[in-house]
Protein backbone atom coordinates (compact mmCIF):
# COMPACT_ATOMS: atom_id res chain seq x y z
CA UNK A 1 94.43 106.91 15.01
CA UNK A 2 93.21 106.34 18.53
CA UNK A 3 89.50 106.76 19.53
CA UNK A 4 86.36 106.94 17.72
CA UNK A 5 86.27 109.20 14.41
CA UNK A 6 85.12 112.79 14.51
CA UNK A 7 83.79 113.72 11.23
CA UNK A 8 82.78 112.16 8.56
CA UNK A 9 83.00 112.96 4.69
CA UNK A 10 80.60 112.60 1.56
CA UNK A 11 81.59 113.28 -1.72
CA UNK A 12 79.49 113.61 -4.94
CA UNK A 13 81.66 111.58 -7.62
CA UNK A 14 79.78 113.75 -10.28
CA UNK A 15 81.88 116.44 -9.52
CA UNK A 16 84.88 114.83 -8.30
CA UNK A 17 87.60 115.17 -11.11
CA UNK A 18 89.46 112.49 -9.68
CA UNK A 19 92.84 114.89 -8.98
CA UNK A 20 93.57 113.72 -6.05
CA UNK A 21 94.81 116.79 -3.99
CA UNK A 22 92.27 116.19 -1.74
CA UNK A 23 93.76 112.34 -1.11
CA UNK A 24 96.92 113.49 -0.63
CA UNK A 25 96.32 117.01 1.94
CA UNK A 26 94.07 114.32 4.43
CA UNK A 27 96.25 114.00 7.25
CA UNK A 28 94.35 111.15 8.97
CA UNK A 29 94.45 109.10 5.63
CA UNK A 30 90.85 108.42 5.32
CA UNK A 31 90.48 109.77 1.53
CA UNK A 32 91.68 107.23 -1.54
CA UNK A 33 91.13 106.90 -5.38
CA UNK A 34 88.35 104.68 -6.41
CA UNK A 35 89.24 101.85 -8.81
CA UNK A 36 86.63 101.94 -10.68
CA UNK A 37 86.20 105.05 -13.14
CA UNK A 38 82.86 107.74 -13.03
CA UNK A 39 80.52 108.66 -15.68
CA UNK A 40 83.27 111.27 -16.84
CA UNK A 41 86.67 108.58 -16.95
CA UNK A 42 88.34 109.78 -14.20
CA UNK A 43 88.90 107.62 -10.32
CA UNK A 44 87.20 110.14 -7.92
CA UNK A 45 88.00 110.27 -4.44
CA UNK A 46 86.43 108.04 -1.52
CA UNK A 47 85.96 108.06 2.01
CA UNK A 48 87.70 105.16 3.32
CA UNK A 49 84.32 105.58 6.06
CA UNK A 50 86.81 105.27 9.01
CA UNK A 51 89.54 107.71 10.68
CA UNK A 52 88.08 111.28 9.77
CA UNK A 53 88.73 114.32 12.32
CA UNK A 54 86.43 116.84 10.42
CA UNK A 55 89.78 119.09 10.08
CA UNK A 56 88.54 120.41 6.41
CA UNK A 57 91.46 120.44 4.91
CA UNK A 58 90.09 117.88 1.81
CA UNK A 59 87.14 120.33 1.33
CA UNK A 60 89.68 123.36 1.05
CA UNK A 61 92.33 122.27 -1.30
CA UNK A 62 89.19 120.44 -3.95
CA UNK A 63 89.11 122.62 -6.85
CA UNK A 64 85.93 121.51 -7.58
CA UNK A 65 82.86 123.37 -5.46
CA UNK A 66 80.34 120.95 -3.98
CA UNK A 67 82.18 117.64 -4.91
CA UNK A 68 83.58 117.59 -0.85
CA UNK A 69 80.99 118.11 2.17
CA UNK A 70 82.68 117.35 5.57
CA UNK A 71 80.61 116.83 8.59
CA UNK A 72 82.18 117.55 11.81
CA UNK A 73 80.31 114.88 14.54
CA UNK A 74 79.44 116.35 17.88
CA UNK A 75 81.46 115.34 20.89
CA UNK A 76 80.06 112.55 23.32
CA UNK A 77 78.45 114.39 26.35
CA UNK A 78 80.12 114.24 29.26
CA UNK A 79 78.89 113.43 32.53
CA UNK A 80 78.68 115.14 35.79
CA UNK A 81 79.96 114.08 38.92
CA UNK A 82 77.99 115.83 41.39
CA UNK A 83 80.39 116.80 44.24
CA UNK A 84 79.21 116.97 47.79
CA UNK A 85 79.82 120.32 49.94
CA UNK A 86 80.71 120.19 53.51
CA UNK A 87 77.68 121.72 55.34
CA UNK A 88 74.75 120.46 53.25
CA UNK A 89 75.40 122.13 49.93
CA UNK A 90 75.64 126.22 51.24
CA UNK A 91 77.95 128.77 50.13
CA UNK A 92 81.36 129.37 52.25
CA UNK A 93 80.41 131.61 55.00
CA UNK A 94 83.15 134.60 54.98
């Protein structure tokens, strides 16, 4: 994906059942199974920590409440080009 990621996504392997519709819906890719098992025996779901758009889509198809929380970053700010008038910055004259 080009540029810099837009979101980013925590999830609280406590209540991740480890299902994995929320790997497969991510269409950047950024979501995987852990290899290593939770507390309850199951791989839950990862953020790869790269890639994320903030779309929601992960957080909508979990079936678990709470176990996604996706944070859409703000947008750089943009500058301003100040842009110089003819006649010293006035209004048009009609």
């Amino acid at each position: 994906m080009a540029g810099p990621a837009r979101g980013s996504i925590t999830i609280d392997v406590e209540e991740c059942k480890g299902c994995g519709l929320c790997v497969e819906s991510c269409p950047p890719k950024c979501l995987e199974l852990a290899p290593e098992l939770s507390s309850y025996g199951v791989h839950p779901a990862r953020y790869t920590g790269h890639d994320c758009t903030g779309c929601g889509i992960c957080f909508y198809c979990c079936p678990e409440p709470g176990a996604i929380i996706v944070y859409r970053l703000a947008p750089p700010a943009k500058t301003l080009v100040a842009q110089s008038q003819p006649g010293g910055g006035h209004a048009a004259t009609l």
